[in-house]
Protein backbone atom coordinates (compact mmCIF):
# COMPACT_ATOMS: atom_id res chain seq x y z
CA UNK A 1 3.18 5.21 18.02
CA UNK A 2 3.41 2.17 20.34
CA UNK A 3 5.11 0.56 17.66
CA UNK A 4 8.25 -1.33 17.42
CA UNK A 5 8.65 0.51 14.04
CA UNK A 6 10.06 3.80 14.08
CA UNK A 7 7.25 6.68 13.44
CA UNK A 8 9.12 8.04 10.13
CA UNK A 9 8.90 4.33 8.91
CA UNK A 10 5.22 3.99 9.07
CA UNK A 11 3.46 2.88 5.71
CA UNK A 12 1.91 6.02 4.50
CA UNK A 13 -0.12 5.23 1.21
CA UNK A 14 2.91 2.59 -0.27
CA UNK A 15 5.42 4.36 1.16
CA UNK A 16 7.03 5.19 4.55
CA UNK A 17 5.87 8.53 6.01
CA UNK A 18 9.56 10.27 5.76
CA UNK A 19 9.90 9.08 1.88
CA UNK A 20 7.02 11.33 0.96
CA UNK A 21 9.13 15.10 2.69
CA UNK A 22 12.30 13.47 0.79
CA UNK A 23 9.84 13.27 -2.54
CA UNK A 24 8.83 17.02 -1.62
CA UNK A 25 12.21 17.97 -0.83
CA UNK A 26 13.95 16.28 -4.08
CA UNK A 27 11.49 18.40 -5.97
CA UNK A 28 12.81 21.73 -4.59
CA UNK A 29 15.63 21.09 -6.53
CA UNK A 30 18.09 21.66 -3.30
CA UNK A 31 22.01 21.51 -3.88
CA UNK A 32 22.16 19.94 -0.50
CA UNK A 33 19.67 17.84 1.78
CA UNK A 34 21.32 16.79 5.35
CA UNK A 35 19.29 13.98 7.06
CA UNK A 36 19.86 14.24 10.82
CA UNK A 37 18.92 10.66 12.55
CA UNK A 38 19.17 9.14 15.90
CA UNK A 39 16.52 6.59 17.15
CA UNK A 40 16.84 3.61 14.91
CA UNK A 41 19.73 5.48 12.84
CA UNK A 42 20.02 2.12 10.82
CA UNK A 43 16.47 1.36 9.59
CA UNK A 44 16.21 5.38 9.19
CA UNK A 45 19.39 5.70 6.97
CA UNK A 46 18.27 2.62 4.63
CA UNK A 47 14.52 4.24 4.04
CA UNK A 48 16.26 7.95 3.65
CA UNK A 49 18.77 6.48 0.44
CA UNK A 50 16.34 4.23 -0.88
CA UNK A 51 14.16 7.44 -1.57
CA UNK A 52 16.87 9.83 -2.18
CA UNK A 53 20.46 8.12 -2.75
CA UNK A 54 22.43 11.36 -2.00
CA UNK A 55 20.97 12.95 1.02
CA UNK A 56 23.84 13.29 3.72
CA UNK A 57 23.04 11.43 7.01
CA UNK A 58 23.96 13.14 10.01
CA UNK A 59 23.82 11.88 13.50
CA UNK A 60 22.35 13.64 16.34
CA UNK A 61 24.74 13.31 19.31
CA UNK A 62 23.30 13.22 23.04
CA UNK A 63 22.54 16.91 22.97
CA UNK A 64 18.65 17.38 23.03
CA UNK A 65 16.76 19.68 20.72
CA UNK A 66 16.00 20.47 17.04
CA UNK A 67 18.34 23.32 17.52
CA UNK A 68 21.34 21.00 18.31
CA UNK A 69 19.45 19.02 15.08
CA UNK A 70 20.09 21.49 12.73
CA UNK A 71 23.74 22.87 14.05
CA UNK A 72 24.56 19.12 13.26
CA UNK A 73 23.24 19.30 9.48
CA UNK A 74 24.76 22.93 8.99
CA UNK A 75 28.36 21.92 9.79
CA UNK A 76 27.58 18.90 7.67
CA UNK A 77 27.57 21.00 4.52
CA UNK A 78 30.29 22.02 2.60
CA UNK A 79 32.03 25.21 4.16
CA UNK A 80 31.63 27.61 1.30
CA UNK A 81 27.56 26.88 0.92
CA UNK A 82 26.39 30.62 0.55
CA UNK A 83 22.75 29.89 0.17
CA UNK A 84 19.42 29.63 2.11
CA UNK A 85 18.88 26.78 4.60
CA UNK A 86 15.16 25.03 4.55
CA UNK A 87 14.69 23.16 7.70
CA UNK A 88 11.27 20.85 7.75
CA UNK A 89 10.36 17.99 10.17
CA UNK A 90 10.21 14.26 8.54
CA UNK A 91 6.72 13.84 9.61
CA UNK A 92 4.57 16.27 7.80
CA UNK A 93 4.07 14.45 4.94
CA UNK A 94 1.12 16.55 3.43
CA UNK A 95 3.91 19.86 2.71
CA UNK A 96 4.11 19.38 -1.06
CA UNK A 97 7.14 21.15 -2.92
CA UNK A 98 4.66 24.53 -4.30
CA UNK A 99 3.91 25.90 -0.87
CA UNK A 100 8.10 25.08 0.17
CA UNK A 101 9.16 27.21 -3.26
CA UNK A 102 6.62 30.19 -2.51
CA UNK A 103 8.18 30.19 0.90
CA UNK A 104 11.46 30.31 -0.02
CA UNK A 105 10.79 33.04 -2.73
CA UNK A 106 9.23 35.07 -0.09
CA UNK A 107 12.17 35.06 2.01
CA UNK A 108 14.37 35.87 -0.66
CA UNK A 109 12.26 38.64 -1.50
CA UNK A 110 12.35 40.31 1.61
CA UNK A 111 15.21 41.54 4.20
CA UNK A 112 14.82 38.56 7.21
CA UNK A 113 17.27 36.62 8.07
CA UNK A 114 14.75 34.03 8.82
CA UNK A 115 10.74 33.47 7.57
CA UNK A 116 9.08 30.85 9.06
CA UNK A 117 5.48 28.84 7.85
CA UNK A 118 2.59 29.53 10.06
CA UNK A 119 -0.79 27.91 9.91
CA UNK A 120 -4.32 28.86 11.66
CA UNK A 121 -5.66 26.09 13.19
CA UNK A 122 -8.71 25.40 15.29
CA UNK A 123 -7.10 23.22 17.96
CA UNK A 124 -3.63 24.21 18.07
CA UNK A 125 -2.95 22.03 21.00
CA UNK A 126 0.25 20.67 20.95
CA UNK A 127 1.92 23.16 18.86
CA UNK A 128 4.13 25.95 19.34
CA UNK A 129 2.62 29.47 18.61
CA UNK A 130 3.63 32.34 16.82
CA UNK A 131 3.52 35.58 18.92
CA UNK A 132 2.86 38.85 17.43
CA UNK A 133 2.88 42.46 18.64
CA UNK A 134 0.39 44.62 19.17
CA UNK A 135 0.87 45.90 14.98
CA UNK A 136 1.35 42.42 14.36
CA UNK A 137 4.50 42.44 13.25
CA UNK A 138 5.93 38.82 14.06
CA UNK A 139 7.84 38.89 17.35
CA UNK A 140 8.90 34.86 18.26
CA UNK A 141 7.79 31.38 18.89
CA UNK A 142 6.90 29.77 22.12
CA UNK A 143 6.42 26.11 22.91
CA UNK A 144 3.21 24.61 24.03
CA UNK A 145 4.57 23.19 26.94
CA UNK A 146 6.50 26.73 27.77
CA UNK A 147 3.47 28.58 26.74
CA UNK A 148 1.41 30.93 29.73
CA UNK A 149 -2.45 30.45 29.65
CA UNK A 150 -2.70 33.62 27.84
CA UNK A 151 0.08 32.52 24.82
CA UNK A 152 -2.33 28.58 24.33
CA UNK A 153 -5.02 31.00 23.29
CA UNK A 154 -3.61 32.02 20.38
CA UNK A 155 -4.44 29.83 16.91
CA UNK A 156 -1.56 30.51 15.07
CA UNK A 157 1.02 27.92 15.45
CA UNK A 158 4.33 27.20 14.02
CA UNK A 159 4.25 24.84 11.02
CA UNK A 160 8.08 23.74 11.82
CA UNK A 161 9.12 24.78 9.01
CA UNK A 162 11.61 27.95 8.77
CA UNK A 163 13.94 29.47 5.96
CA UNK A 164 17.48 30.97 7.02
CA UNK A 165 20.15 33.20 5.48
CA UNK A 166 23.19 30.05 6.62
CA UNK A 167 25.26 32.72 7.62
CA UNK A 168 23.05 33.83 10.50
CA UNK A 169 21.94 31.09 11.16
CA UNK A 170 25.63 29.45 11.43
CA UNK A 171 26.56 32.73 13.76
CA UNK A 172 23.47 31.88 15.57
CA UNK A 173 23.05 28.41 16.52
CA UNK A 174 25.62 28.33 18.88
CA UNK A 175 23.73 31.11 21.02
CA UNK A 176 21.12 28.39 21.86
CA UNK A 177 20.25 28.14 25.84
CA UNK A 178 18.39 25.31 27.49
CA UNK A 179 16.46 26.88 30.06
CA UNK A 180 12.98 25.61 28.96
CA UNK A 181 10.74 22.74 29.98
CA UNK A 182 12.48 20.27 27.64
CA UNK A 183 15.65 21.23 28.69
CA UNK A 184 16.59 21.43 24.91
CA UNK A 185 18.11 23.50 22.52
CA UNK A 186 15.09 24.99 20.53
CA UNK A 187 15.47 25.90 17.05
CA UNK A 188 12.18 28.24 18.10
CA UNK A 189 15.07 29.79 19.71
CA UNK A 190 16.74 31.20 16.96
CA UNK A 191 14.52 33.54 15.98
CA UNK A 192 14.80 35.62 19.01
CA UNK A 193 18.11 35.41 19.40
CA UNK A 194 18.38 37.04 15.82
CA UNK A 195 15.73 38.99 16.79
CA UNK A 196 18.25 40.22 20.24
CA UNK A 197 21.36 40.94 17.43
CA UNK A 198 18.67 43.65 15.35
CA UNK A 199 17.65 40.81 11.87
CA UNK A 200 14.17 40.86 11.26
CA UNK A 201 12.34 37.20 11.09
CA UNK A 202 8.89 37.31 9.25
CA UNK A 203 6.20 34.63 9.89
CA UNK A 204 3.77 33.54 6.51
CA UNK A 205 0.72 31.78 6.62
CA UNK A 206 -0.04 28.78 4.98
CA UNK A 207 -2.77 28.65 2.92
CA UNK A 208 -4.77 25.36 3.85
CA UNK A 209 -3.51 24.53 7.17
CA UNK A 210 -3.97 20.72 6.83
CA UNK A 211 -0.56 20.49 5.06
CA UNK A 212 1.54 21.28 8.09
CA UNK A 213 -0.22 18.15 10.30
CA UNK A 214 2.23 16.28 11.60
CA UNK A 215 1.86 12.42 12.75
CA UNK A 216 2.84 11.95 16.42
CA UNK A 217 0.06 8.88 17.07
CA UNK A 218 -2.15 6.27 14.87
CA UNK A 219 -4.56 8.51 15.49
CA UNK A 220 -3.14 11.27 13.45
CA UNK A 221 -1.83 9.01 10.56
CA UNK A 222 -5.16 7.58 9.93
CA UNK A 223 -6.16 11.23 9.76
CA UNK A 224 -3.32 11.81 7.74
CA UNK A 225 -4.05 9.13 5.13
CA UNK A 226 -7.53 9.73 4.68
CA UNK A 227 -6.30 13.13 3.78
CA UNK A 228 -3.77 12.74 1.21
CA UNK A 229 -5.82 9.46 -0.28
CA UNK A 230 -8.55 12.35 -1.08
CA UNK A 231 -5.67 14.24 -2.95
CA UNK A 232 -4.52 10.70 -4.60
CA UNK A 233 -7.89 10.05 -5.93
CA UNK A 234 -8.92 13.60 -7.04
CA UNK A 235 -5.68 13.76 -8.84
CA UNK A 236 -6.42 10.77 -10.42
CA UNK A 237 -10.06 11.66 -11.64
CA UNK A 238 -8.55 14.78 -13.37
CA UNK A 239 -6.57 12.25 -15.45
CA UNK A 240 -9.33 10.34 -16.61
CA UNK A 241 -10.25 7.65 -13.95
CA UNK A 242 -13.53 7.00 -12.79
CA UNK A 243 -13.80 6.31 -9.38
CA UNK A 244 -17.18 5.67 -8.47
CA UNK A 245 -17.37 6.00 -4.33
CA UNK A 246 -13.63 7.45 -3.42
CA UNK A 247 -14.94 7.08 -0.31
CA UNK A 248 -14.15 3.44 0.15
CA UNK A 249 -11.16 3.81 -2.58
CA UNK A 250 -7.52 3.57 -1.70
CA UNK A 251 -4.81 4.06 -4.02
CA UNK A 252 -0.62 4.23 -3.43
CA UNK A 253 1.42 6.91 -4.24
CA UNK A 254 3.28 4.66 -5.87
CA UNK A 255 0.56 3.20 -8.03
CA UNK A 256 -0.52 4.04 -11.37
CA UNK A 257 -3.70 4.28 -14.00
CA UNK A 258 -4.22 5.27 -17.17
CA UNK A 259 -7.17 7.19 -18.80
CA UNK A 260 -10.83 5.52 -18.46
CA UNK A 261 -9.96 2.89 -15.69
CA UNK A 262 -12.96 2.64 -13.36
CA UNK A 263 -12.46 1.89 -9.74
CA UNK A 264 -15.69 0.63 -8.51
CA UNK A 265 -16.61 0.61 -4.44
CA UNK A 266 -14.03 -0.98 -2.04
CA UNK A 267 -11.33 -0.91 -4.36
CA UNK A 268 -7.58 -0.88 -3.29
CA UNK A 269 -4.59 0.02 -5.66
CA UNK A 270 -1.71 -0.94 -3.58
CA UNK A 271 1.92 -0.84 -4.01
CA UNK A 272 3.49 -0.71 -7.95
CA UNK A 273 0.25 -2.12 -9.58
CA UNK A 274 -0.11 -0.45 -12.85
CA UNK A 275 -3.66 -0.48 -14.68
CA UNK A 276 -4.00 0.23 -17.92
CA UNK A 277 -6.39 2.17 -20.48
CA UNK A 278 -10.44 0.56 -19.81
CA UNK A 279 -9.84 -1.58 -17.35
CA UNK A 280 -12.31 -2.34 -14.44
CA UNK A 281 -11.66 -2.99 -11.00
CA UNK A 282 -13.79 -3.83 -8.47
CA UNK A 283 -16.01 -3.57 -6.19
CA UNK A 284 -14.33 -5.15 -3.00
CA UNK A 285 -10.76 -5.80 -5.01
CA UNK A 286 -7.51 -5.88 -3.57
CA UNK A 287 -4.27 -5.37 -6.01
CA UNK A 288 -1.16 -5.55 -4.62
CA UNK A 289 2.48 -4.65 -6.79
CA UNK A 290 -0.37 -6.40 -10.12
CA UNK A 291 -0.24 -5.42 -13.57
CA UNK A 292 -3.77 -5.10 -15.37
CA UNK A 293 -3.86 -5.21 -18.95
CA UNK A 294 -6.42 -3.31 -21.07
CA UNK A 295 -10.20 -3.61 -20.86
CA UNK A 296 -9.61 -6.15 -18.20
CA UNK A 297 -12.38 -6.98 -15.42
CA UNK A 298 -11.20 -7.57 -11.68
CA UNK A 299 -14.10 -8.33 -9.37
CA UNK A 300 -13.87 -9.13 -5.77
CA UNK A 301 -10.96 -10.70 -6.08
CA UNK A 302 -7.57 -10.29 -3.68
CA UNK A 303 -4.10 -10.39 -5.86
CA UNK A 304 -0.58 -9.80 -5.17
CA UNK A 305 2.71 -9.51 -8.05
CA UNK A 306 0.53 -10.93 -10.42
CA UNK A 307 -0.21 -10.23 -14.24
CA UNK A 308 -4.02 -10.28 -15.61
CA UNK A 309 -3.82 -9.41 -19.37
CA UNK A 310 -5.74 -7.12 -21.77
CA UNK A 311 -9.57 -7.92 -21.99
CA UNK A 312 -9.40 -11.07 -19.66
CA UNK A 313 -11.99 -11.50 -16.63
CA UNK A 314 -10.65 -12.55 -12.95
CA UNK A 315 -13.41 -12.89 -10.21
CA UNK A 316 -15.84 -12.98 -8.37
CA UNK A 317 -14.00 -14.39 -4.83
CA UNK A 318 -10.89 -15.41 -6.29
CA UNK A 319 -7.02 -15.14 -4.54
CA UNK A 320 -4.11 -14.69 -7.20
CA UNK A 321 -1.01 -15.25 -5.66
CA UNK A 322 2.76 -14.28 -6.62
CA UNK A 323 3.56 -15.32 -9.61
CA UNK A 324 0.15 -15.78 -11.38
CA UNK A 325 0.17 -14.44 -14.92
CA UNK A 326 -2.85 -15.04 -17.06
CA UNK A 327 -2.96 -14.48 -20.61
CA UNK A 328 -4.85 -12.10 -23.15
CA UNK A 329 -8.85 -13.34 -23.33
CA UNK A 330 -8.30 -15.62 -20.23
CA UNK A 331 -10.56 -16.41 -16.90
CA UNK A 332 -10.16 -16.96 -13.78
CA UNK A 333 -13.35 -17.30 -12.26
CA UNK A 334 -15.21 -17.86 -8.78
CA UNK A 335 -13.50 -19.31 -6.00
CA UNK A 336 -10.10 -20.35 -8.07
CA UNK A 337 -6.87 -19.80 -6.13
CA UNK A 338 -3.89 -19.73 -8.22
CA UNK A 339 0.15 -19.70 -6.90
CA UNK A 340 3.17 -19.65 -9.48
CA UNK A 341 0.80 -20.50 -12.04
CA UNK A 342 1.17 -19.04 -15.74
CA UNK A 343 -2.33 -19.64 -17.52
CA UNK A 344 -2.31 -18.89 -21.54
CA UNK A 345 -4.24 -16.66 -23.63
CA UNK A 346 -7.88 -17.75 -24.08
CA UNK A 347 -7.75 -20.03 -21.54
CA UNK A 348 -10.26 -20.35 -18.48
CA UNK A 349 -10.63 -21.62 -14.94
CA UNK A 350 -13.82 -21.15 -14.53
CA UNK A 351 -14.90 -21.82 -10.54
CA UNK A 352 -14.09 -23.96 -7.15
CA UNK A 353 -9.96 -24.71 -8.54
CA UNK A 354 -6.81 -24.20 -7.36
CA UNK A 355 -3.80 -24.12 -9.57
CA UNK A 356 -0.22 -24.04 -8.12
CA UNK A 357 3.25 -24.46 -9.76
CA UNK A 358 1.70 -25.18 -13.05
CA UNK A 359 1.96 -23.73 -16.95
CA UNK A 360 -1.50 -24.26 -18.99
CA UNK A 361 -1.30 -23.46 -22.50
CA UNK A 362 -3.84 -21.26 -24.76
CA UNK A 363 -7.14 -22.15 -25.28
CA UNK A 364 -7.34 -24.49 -22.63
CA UNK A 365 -10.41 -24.90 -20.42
CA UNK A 366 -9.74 -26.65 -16.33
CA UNK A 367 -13.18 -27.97 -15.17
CA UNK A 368 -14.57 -27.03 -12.15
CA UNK A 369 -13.43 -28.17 -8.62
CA UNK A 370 -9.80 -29.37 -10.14
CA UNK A 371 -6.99 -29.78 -7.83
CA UNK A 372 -3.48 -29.25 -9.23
CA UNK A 373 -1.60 -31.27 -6.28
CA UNK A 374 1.56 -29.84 -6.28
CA UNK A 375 3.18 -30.89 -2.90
CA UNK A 376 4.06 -34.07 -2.34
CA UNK A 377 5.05 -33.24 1.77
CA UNK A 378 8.84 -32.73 0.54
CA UNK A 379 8.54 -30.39 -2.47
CA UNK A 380 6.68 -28.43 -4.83
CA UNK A 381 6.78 -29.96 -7.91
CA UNK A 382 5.49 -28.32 -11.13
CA UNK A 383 2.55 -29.29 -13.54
CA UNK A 384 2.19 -28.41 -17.97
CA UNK A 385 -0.79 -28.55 -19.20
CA UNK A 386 -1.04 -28.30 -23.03
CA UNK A 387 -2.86 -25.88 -25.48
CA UNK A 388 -7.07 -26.86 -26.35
CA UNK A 389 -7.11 -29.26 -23.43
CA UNK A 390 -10.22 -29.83 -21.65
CA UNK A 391 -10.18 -30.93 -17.96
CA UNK A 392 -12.93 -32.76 -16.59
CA UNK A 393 -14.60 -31.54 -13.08
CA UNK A 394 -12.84 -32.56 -10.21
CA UNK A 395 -9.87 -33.34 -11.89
CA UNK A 396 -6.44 -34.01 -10.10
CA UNK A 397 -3.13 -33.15 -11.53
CA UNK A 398 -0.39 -35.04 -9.09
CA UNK A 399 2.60 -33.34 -9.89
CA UNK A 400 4.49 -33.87 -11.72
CA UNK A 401 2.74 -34.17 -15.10
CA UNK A 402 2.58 -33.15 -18.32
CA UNK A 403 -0.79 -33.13 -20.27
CA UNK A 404 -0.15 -32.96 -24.39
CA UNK A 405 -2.01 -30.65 -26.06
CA UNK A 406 -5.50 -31.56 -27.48
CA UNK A 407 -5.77 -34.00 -24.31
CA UNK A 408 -9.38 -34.48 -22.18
CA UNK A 409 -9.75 -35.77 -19.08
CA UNK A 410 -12.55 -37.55 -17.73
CA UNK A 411 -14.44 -36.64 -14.52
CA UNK A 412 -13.41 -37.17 -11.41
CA UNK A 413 -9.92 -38.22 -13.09
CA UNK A 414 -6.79 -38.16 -11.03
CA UNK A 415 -3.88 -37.89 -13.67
CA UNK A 416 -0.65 -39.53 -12.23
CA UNK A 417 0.70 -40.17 -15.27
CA UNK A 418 1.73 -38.08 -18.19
CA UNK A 419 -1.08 -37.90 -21.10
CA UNK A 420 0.26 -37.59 -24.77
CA UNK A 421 -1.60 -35.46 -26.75
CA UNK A 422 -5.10 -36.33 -28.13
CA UNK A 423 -5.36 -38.60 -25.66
CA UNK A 424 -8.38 -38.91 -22.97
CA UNK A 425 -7.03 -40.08 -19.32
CA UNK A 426 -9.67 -41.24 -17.17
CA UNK A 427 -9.57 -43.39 -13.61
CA UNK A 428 -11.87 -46.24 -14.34
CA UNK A 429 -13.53 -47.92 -11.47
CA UNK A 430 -16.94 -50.34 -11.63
CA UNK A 431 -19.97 -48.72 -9.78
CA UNK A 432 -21.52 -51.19 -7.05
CA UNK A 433 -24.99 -50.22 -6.55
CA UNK A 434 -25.92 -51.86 -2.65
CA UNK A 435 -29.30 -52.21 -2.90
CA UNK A 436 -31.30 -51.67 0.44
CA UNK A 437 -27.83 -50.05 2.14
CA UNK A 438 -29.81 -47.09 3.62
CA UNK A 439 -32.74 -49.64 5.09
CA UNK A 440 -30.22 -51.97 6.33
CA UNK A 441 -27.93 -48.82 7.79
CA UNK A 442 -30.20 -46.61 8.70
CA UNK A 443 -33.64 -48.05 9.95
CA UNK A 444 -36.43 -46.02 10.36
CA UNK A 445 -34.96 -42.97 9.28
CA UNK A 446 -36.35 -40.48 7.10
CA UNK A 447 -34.41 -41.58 4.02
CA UNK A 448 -35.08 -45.30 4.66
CA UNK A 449 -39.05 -44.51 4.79
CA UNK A 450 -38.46 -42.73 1.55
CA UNK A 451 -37.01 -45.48 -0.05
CA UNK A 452 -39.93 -47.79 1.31
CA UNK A 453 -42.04 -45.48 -0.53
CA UNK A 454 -40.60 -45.42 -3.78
CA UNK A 455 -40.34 -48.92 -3.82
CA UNK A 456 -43.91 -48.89 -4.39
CA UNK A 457 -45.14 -49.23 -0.01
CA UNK A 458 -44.87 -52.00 2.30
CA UNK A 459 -42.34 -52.93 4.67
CA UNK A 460 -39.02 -52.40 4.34
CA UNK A 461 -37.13 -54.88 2.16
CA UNK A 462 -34.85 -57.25 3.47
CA UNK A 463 -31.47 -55.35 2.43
CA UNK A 464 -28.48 -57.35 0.58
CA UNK A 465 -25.88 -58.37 2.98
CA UNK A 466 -23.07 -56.81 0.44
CA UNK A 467 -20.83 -54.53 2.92
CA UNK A 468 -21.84 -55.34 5.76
């Protein structure tokens, strides 16, 4: 991966790409699952219980090989376990839980001591293949890298995923050589050595061979999300979402939506947001861990742990931050950037604001280009604004204040002070007009000749000295 993060830890839509076998595996219903870890054992160990609390972590001493892997995990389990033994890799995160339970049904339903998932694939560079005898009958595995010319012609490859009988396979294991390229012991392997002692191993086709990819570069997990986002966001159309271009449409695993959302182009649904019933989102949106209430409208707009209630509007171009929550019927409108900011029901910042550390009350209205100056280069201080205020444009709110409810604010105002309720704050400062500033400043350019002009022609006036 040329990554300083550990493959099995890469985000995989919201979650890392060994959390979604662990989701697959936890619905097999297993009585036992036996982690075996190595590089990075710590980071590995806190993803594996955060997904599934009980697996058992094993560790993978300095003998090489997935056969050495799994003789680890078998003596890990309790000592009178009597049952079948499903070994899969922690980086094919496509394998969902149906085609595991149909495989393990099959091998219960026949006499091998082992079965083992195949899959047909076009380019099955890479992988080991299955090799069959002339009647077909399934006869072993070989390694790509151990493979002869003849053996990398053949297109069925082994998925890496295998059931045993744990008795044979206990027996087994420790029959393992290492005389192969890797110098490892091969859980391939196996199956000819139980092959050698007369038990019959059967290898099954998967049905759609995409589900055994594996990610070994960023290469394949692109390939791999594109893949399972498709399954995301068909799922989600079946329940009653319209997505309009899925194409451009990303949603989490972990994320959820209710019947008759619409995603529009360029949408994201990241992390634990949750959108509920009518809602539109989109196009161009970004929601990170947000909660979307009802009939609400999200358009090009970038937000992260915030709340946007039922039937409110948030967008265009506008950047919620952590901690924004705005109320039933409210607005947050063009260019408004909001941080730690809890804005009431019915109440609207319309365009060009920013609001940080601050509480605004219901049916308030903050005029355009309003500052809410919450840093005073030590701290963050905090602002309240009051319910049926009205902010004037370009108002400044130095925290920290406290604006009573009913309270206006004049243009250009820059509060300092706290305003009781009913009140109207304004900063009130005489206008000097300079007359014949721009002639006196600026001779002979195009705005002085202009003002010549509308002065009725002639020369330009002799300017007042005010200013100078």
């Amino acid at each position: 991966m040329k990554s300083r993060t550990p493959k099995l830890l890469h985000n995989l839509a919201g979650k890392p790409i060994v959390a979604h076998v662990l989701v697959t595996v936890r619905e097999l219903g297993a009585a036992h699952v036996a982690s075996v870890v190595r590089h990075e054992r710590d980071l590995l160990v806190e993803a594996i219980h955060a997904e599934l609390p009980a697996s058992i972590i094993v560790d993978q001493d300095d003998v090489p090989g997935t056969g050495r892997a799994v003789e680890l995990a078998i003596k890990a389990l309790p000592a009178d376990f009597d049952g079948e033994v499903l070994v899969i890799n922690g980086d094919v995160p496509l394998i969902d839980a149906e085609t595991l339970a149909r495989l393990v049904d099959a091998h219960r339903a026949s006499s091998a001591s082992a079965t083992v998932l195949s899959a047909m694939l076009d380019d099955a560079a890479g992988y080991g293949r299955i090799v069959r005898s002339h009647d077909g009958a399934f006869d072993g595995i070989v390694e790509h890298k151990d493979a002869t010319r003849e053996q990398r012609s053949v297109t069925e490859v082994n998925a890496g995923v295998y059931v045993f009988g744990v008795s044979d396979l206990r027996h087994q294991l420790q029959n393992l050589a290492t005389d192969n390229a890797q110098g490892e012991r091969y859980l391939t392997d196996v199956i000819g050595v139980l092959r050698e002692s007369g038990l019959a191993a059967q290898a099954l086709p998967v049905s759609r061979p995409w589900m055994i990819e594996g990610v070994n570069d960023r290469v394949q997990l692109a390939a791999v999300a594109g893949r399972l986002n498709s399954i995301i966001v068909r799922n989600w159309q079946r329940a009653g979402v319209t997505v309009t271009d899925p194409a451009s449409t990303r949603i989490d695993v972990t994320a959820t939506l209710k019947p008759d959302v619409t995603l529009l182009p360029g949408t994201h649904i990241l992390g634990a947001t949750a959108v509920e019933t009518g809602a539109t989102i989109g196009p161009f949106t970004t929601l990170v861990d947000c909660e979307v209430g009802e009939r609400a409208t999200v358009r090009s707009t970038d937000a992260v742990l915030a709340v946007i209630g039922a039937d409110s509007t948030v967008g265009p171009f506008s950047y919620l931050r952590p901690g924004t929550v705005l109320g039933v019927d409210g607005k947050i409108g063009a260019f408004v950037e909001t941080k730690n900011a809890v804005i009431g029901a019915s109440s609207k910042v319309p365009h060009l604001s920013y609001v940080g550390d601050a509480t605004v009350g219901d049916h308030s209205n903050i005029g355009a280009g309003t500052i809410f100056a919450n840093y005073d280069g030590t701290a963050k201080r905090s602002s309240r604004i009051g319910s049926h205020v009205r902010g004037g444009s370009h108002t400044v709110f130095v925290a920290p204040v406290s604006i009573g409810d009913g309270a206006y604010t004049g243009a250009g105002t820059v509060v300092r002070k706290d305003v009781p309720p009913g009140s109207l704050a304004v900063t009130v400062a005489p206008q000097r007009n300079m007359d014949g500033w721009v002639e006196s400043h600026r001779p002979g350019s195009d705005a002085a000749q202009a003002a010549s002009a509308a002065r009725g022609g002639g020369s330009e006036t002799e300017p007042d000295k005010i200013g100078e």
